[in-house]
N, C-alpha and C. Protein backbone atom coordinates (compact mmCIF):
# COMPACT_ATOMS: atom_id res chain seq x y z
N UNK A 1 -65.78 254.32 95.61
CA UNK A 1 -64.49 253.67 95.64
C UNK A 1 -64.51 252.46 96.57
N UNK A 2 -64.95 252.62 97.95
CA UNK A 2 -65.26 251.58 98.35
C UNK A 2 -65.99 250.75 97.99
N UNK A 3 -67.04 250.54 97.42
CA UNK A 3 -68.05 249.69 96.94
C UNK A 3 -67.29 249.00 95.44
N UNK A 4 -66.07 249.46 94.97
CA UNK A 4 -64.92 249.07 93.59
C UNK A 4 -64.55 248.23 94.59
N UNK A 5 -63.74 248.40 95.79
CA UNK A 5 -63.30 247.36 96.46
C UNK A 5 -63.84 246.32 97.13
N UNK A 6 -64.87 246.38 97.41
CA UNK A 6 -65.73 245.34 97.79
C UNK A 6 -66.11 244.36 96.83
N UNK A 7 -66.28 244.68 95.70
CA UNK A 7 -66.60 244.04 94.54
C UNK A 7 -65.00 243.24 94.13
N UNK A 8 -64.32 243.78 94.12
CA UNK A 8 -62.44 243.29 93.52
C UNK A 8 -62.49 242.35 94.63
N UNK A 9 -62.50 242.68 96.28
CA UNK A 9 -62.69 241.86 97.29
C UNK A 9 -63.52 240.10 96.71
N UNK A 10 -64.30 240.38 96.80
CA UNK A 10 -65.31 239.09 96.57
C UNK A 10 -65.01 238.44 95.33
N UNK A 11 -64.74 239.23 94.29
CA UNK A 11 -64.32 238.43 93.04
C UNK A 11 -62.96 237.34 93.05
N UNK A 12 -62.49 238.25 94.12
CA UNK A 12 -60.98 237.44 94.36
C UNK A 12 -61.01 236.30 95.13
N UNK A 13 -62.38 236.46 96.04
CA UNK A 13 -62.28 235.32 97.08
C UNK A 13 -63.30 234.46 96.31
N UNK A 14 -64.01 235.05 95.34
CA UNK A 14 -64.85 233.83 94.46
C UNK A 14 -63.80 232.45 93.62
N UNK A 15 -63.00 233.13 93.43
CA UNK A 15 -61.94 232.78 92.17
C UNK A 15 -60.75 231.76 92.63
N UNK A 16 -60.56 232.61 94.58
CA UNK A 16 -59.67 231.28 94.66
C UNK A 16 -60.08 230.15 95.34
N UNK A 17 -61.85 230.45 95.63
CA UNK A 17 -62.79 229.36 96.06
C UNK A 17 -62.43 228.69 94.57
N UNK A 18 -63.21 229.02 93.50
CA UNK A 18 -63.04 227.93 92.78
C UNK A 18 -61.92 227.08 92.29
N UNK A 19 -60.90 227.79 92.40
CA UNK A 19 -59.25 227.26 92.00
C UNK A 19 -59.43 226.03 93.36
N UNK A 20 -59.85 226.74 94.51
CA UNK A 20 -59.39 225.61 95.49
C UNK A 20 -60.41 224.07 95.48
N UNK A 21 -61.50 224.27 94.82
CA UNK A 21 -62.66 223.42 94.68
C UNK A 21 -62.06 222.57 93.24
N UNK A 22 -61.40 223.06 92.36
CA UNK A 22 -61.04 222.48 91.43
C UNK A 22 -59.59 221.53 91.66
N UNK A 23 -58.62 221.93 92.43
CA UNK A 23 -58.07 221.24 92.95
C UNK A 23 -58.27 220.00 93.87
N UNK A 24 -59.08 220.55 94.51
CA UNK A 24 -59.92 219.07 95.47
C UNK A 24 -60.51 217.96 94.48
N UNK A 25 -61.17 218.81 93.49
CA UNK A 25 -61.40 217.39 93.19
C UNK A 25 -60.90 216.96 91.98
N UNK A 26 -59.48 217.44 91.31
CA UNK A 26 -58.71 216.45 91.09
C UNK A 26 -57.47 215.38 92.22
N UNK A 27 -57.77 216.64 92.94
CA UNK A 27 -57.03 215.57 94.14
C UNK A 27 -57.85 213.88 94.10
N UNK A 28 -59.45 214.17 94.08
CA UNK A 28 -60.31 212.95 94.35
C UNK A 28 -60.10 212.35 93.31
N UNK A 29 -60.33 212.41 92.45
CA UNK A 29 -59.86 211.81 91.35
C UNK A 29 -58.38 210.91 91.24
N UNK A 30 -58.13 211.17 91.81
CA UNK A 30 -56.43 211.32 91.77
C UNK A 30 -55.79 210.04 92.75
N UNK A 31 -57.02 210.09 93.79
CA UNK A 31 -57.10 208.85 94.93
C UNK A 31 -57.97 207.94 94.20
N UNK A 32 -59.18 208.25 93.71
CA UNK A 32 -60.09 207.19 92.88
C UNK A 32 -59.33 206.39 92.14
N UNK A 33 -57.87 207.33 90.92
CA UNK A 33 -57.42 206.39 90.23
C UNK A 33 -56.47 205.52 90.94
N UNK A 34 -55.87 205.91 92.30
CA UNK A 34 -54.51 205.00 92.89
C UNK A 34 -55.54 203.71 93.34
N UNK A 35 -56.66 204.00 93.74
CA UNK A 35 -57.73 202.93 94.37
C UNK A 35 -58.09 201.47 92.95
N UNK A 36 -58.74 202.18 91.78
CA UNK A 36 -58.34 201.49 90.63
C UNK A 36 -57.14 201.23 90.62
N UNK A 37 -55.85 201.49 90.39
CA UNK A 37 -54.42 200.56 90.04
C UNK A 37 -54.83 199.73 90.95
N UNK A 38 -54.61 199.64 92.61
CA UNK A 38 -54.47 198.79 93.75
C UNK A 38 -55.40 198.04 93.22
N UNK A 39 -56.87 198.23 92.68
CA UNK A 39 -57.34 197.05 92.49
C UNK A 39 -56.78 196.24 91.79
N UNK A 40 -56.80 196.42 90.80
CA UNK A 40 -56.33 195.67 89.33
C UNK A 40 -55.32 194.89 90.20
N UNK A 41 -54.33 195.28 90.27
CA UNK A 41 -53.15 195.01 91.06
C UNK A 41 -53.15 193.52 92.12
N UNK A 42 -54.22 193.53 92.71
CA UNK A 42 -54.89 192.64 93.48
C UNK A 42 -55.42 191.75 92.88
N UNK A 43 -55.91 192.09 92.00
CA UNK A 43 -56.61 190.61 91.14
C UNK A 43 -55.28 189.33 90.34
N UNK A 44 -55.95 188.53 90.85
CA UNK A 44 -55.30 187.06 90.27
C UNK A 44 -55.36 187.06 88.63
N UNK A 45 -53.70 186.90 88.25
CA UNK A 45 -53.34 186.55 86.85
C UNK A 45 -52.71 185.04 86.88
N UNK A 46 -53.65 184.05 87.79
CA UNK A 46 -52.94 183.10 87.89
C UNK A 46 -54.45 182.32 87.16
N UNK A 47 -54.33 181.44 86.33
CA UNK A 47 -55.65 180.46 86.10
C UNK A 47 -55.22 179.20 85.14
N UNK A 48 -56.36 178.60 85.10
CA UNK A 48 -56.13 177.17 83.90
C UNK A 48 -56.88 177.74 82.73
N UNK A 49 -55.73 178.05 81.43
CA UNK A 49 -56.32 178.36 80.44
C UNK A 49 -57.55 177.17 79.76
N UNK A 50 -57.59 176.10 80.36
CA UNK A 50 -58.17 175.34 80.08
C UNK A 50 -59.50 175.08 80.50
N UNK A 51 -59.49 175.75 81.66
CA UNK A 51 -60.88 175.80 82.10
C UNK A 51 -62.11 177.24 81.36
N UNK A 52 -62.77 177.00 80.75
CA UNK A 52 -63.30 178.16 80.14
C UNK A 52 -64.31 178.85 81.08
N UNK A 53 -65.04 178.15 82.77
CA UNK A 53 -65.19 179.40 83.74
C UNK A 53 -64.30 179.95 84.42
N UNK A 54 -63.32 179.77 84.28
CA UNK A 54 -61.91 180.09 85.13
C UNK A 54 -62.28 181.79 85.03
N UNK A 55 -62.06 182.63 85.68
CA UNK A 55 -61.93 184.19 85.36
C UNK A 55 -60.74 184.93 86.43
N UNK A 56 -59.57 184.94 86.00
CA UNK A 56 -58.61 185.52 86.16
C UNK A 56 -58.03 186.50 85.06
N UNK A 57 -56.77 187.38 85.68
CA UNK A 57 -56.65 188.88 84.71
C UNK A 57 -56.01 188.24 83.12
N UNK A 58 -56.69 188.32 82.08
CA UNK A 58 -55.69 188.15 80.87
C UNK A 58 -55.27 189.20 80.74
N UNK A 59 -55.67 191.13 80.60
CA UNK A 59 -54.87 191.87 79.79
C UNK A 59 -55.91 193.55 80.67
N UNK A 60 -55.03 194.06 80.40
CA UNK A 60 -55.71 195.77 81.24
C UNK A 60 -55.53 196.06 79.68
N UNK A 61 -56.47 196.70 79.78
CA UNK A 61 -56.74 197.86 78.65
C UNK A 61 -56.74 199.08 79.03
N UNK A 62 -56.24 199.86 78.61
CA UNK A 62 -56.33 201.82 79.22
C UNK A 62 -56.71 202.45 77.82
N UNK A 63 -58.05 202.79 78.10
CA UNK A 63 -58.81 203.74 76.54
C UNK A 63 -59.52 204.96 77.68
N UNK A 64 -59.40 206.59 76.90
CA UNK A 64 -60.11 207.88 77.13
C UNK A 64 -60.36 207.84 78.96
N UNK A 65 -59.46 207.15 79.45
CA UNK A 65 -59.55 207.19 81.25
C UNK A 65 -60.27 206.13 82.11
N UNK A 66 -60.81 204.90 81.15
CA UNK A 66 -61.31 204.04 81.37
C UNK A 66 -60.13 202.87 81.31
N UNK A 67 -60.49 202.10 82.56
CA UNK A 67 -59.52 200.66 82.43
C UNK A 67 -60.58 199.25 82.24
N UNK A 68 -60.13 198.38 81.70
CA UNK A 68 -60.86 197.35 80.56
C UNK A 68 -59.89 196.19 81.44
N UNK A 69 -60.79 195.67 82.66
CA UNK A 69 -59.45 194.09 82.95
C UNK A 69 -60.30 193.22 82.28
N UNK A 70 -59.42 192.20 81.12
CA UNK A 70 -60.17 191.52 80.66
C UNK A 70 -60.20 190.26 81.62
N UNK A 71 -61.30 189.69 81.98
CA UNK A 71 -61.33 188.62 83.01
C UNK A 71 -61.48 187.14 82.24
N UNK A 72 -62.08 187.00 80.86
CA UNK A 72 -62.23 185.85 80.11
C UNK A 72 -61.98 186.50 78.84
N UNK A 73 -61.66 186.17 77.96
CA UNK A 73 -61.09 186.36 76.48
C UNK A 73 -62.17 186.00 75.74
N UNK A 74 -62.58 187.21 75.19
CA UNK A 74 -63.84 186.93 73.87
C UNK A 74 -62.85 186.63 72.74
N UNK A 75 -63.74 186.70 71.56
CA UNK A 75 -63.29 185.66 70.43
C UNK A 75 -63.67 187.06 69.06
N UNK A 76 -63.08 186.73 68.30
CA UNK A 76 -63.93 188.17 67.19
C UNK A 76 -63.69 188.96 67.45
N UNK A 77 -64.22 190.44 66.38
CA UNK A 77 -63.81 191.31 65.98
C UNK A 77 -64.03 192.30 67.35
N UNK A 78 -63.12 193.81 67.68
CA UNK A 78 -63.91 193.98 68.27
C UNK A 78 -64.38 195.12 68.36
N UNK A 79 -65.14 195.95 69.36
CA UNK A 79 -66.48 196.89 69.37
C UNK A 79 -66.03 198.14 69.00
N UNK A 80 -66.36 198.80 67.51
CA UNK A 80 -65.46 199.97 67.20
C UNK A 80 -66.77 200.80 67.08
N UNK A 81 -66.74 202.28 67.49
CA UNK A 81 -67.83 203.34 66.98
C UNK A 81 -68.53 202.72 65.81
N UNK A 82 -69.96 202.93 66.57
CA UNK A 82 -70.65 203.01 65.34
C UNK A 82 -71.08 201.06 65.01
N UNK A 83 -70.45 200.20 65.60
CA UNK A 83 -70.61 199.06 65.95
C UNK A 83 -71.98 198.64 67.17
N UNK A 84 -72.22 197.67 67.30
CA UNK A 84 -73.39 197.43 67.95
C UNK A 84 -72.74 196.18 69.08
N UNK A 85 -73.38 196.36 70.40
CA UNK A 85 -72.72 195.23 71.40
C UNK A 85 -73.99 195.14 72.32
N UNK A 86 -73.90 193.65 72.58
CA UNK A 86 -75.25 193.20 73.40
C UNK A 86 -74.46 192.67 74.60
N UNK A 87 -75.01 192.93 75.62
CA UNK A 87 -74.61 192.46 77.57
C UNK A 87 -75.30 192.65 78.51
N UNK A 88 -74.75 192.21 79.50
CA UNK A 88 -75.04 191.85 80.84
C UNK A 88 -74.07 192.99 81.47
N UNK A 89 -74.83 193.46 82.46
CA UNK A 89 -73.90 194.41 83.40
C UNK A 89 -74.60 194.38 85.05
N UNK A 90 -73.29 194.79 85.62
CA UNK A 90 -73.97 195.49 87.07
C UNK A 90 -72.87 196.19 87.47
N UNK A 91 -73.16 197.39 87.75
CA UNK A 91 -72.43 198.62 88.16
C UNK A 91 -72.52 198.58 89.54
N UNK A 92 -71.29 199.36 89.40
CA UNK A 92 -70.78 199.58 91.22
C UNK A 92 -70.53 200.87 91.64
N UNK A 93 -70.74 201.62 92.42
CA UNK A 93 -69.77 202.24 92.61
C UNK A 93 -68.81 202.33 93.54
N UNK A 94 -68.03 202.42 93.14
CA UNK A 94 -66.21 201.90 93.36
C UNK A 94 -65.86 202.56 94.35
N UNK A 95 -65.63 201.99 95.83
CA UNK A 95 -64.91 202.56 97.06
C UNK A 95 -63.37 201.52 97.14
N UNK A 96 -63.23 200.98 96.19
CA UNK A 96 -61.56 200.12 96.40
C UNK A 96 -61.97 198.56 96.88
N UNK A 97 -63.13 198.18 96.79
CA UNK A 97 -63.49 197.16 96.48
C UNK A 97 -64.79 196.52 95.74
N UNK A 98 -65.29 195.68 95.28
CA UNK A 98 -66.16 194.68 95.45
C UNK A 98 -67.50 194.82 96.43
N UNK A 99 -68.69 195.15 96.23
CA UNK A 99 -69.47 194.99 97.85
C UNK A 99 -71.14 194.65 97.12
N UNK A 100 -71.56 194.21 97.09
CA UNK A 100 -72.99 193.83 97.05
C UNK A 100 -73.52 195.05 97.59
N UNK A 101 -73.25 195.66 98.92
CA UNK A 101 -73.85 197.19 99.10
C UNK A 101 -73.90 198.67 98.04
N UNK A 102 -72.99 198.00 97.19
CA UNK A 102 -72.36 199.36 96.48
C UNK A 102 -72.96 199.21 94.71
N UNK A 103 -73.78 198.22 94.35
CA UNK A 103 -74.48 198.10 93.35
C UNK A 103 -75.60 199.07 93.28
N UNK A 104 -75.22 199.50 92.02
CA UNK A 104 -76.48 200.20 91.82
C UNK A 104 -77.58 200.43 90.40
N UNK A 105 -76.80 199.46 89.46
CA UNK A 105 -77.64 198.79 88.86
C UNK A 105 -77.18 197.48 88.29
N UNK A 106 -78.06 196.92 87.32
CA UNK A 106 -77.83 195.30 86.68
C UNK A 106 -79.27 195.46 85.88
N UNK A 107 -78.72 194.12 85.22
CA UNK A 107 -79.56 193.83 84.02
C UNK A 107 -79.47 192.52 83.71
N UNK A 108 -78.98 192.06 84.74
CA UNK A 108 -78.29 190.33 85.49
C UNK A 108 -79.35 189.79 86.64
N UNK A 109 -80.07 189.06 85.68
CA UNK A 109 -81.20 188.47 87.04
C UNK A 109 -80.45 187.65 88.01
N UNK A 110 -79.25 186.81 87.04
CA UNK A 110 -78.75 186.27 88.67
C UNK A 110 -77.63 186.93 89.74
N UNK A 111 -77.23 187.96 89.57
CA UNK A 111 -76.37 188.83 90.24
C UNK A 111 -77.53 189.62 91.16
N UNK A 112 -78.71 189.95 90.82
CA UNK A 112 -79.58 190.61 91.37
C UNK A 112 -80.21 189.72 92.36
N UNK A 113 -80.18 187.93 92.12
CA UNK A 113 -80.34 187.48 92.94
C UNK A 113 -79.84 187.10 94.02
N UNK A 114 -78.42 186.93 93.85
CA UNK A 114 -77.27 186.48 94.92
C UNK A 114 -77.00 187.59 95.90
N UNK A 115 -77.86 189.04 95.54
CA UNK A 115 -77.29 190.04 95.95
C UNK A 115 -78.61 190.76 96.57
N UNK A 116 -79.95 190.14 97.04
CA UNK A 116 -81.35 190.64 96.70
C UNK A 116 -81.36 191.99 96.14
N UNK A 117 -81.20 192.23 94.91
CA UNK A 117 -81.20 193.17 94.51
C UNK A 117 -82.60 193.31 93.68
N UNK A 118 -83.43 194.16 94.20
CA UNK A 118 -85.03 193.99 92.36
C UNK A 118 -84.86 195.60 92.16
N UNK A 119 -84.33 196.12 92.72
CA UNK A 119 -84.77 197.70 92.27
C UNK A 119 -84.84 198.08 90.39
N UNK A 120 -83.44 197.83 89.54
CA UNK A 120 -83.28 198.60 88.65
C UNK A 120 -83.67 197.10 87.34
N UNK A 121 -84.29 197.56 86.60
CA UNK A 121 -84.06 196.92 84.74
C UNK A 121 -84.79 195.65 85.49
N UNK A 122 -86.06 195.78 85.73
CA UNK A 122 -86.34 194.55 86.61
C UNK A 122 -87.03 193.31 85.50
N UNK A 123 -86.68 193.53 84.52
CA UNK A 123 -87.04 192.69 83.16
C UNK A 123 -85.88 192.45 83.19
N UNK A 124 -84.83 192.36 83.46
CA UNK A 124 -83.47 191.87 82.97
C UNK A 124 -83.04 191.15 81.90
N UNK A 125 -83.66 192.44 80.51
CA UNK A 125 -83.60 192.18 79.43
C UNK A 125 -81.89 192.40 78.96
N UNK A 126 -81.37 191.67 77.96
CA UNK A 126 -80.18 192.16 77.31
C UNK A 126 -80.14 193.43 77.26
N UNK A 127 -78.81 194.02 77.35
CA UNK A 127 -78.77 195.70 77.21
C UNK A 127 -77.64 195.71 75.72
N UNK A 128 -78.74 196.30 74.65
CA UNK A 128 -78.23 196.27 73.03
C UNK A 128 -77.95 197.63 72.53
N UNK A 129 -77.26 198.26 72.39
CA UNK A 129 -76.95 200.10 71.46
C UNK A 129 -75.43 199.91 70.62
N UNK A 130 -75.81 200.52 70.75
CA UNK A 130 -74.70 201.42 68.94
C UNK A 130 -73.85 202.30 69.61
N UNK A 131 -72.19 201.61 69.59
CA UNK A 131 -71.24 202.79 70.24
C UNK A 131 -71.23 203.48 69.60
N UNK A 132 -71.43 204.97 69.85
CA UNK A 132 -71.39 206.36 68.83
C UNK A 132 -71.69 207.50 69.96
N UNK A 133 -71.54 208.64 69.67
CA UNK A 133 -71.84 209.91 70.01
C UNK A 133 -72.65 209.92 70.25
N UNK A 134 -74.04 209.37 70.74
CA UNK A 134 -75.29 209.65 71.30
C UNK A 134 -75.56 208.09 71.85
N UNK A 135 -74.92 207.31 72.75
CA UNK A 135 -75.34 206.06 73.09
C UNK A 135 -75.97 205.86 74.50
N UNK A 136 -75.49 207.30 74.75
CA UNK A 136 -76.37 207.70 76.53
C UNK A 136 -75.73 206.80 77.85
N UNK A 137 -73.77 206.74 76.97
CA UNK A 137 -73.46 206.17 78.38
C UNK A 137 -72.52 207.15 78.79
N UNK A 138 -72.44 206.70 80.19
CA UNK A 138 -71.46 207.93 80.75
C UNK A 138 -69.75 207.50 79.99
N UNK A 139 -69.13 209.06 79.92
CA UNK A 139 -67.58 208.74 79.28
C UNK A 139 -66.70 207.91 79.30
N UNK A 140 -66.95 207.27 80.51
CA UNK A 140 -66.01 205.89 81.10
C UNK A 140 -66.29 204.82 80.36
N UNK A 141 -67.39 204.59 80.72
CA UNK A 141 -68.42 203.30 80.20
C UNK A 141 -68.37 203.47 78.42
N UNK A 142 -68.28 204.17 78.39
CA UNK A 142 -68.17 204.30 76.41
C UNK A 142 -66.96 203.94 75.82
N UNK A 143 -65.62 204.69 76.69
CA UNK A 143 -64.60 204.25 76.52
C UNK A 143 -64.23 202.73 76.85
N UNK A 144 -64.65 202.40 77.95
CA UNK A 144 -64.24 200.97 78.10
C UNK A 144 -64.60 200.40 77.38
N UNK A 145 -66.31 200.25 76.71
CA UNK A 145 -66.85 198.95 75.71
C UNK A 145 -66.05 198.93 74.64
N UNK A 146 -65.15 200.18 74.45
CA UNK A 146 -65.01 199.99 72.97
C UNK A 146 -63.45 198.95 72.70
N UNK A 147 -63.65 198.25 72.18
CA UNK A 147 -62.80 197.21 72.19
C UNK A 147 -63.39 195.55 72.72
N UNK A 148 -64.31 195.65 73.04
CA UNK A 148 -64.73 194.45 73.66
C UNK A 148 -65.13 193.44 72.83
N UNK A 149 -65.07 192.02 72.77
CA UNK A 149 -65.39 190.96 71.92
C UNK A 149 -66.47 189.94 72.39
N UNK A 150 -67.43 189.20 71.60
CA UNK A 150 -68.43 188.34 72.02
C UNK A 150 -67.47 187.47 73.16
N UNK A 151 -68.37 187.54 73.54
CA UNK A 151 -68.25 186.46 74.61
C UNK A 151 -66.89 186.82 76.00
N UNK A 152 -66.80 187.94 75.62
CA UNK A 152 -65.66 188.63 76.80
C UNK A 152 -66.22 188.71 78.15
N UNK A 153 -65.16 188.48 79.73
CA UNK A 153 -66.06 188.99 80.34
C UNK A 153 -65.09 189.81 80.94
N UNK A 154 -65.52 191.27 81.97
CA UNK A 154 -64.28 192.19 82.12
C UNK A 154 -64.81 193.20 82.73
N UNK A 155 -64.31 193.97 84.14
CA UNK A 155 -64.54 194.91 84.46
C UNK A 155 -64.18 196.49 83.87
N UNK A 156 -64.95 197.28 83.62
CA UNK A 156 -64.39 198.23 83.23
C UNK A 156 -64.61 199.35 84.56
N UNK A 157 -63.27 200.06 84.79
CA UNK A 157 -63.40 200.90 85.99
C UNK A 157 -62.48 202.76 85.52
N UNK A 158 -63.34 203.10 86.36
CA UNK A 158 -63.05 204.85 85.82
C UNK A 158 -63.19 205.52 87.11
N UNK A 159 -62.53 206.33 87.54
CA UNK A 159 -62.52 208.04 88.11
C UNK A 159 -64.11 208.92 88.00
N UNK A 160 -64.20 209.18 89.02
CA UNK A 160 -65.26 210.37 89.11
C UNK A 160 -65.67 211.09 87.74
N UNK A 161 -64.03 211.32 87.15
CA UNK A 161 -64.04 212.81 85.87
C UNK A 161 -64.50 212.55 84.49
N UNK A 162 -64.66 210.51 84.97
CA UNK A 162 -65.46 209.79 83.68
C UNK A 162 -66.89 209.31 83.76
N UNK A 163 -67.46 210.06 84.64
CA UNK A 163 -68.58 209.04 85.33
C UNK A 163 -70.05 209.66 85.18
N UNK A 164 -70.49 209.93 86.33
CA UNK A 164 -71.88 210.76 86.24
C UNK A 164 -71.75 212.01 86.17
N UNK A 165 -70.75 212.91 86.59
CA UNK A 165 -70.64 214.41 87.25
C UNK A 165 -70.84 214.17 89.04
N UNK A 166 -71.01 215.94 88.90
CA UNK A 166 -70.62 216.43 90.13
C UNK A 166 -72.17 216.25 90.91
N UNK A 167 -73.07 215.91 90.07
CA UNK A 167 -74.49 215.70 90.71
C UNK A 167 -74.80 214.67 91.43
N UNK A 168 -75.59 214.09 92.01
CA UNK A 168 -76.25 212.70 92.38
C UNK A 168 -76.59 212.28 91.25
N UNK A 169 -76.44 210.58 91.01
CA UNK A 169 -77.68 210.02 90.33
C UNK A 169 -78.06 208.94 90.82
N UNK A 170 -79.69 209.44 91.64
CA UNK A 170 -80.12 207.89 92.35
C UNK A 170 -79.03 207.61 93.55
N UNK A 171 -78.77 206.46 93.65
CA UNK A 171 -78.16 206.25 94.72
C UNK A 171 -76.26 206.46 94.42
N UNK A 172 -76.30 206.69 93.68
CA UNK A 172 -74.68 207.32 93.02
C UNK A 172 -74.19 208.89 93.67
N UNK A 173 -73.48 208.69 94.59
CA UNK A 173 -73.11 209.81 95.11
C UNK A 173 -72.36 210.87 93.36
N UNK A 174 -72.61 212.28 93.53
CA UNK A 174 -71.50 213.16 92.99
C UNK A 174 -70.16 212.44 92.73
N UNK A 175 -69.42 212.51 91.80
CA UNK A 175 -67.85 212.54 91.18
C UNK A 175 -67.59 210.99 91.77
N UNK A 176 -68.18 210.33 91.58
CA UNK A 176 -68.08 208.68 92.17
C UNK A 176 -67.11 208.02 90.91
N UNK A 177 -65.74 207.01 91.36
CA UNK A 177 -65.60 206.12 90.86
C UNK A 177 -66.39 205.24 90.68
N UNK A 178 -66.41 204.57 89.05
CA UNK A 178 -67.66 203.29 89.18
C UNK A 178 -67.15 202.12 88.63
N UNK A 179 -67.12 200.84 88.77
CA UNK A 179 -66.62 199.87 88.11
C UNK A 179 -68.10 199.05 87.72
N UNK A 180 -68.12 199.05 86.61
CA UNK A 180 -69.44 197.60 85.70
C UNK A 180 -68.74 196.49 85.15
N UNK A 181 -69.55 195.62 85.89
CA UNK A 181 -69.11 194.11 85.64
C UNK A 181 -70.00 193.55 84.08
N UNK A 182 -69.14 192.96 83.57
CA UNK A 182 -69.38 192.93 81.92
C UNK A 182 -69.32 191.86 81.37
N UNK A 183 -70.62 191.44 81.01
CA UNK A 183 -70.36 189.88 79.80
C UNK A 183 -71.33 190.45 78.76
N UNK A 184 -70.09 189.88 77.54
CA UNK A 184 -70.59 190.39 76.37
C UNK A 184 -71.31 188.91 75.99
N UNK A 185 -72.65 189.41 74.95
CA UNK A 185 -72.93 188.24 74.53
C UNK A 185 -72.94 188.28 73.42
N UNK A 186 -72.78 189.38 72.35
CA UNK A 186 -72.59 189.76 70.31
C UNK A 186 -71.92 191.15 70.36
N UNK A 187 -71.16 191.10 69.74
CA UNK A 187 -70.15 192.14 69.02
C UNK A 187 -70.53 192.46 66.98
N UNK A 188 -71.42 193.26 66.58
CA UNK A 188 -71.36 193.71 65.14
C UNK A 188 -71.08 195.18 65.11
N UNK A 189 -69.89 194.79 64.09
CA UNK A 189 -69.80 196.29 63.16
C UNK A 189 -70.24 196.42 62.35
């Protein structure tokens, strides 16, 4: 009988460990996304439509928990499942700003340079796939491309609960907000 209670004991304190671990980290989540609004929020919607390097906010997009600021306005159709999109990226991960410290990859020789960055994609070849169910990006990042047009350029930023998981990857802490900086260069469906 005692050894019934010891067992009911521990199961109970297993259970509201995990209730309380699951709460925490939607709590984190929860600060990740107020950190995304404040950004967005912060960025300049002021520019000369006339200038075509100008990059100020034209339009937020909100797709599957991913936010899409479009920073330059592509042209054409745009990136639906099953469609194909060629770019430039460099990922961050997202502490509520911007930091050259907080990159942790690219595929942008000159962002890698302004930033001495050589570690990752050190060919900084175009990055080309097929949005679909097996494109091997994390949930955020899948959701954001989709909609994107040639020649767009635009941060897409997400929550921990869209990102890598609860693991490390590389220098990516566990349940990390991440924001990737984005120029499209072809959009086919």
């Amino acid at each position: 009988m005692l050894r019934r209670i010891r067992i009911i004991i521990l199961c109970a304190a297993a259970a509201v460990s995990a209730a309380c671990s699951k709460q925490s980290l939607e709590n984190a989540w929860s600060t990740q996304e107020d950190r995304i609004d404040s950004f967005i929020q912060s960025l300049s919607t002021e520019g000369d439509p006339d200038d075509p390097e100008a990059l100020y906010v034209h339009d937020v997009i909100y797709n599957g928990g991913a936010n899409r600021v479009i920073l330059r306005d592509g042209s054409g159709e745009g990136l639906r499942k099953g469609g194909t999109v060629s770019f430039y990226y460099t990922g961050y991960v997202f502490q509520g700003s911007l930091s050259a410290e907080n990159i942790f990859a690219t595929n942008d020789s000159q962002t890698a340079g302004e930033n001495g960055w050589d570690i990752t994609d050190a060919s900084y070849e175009i990055k080309t796939l097929t949005l679909g169910n097996n494109d091997g990006l994390v949930p955020g990042l899948h959701a954001g491309l989709e909609g994107v047009k040639a020649g767009e350029i635009c941060y897409i930023l997400f929550s921990g609960q869209y990102g890598f998981g609860k693991k490390p990857v590389g220098t990516i802490p566990g349940n990390s907000a991440l924001l990737y900086y984005i120029r499209v260069e072809s959009v086919s469906n």
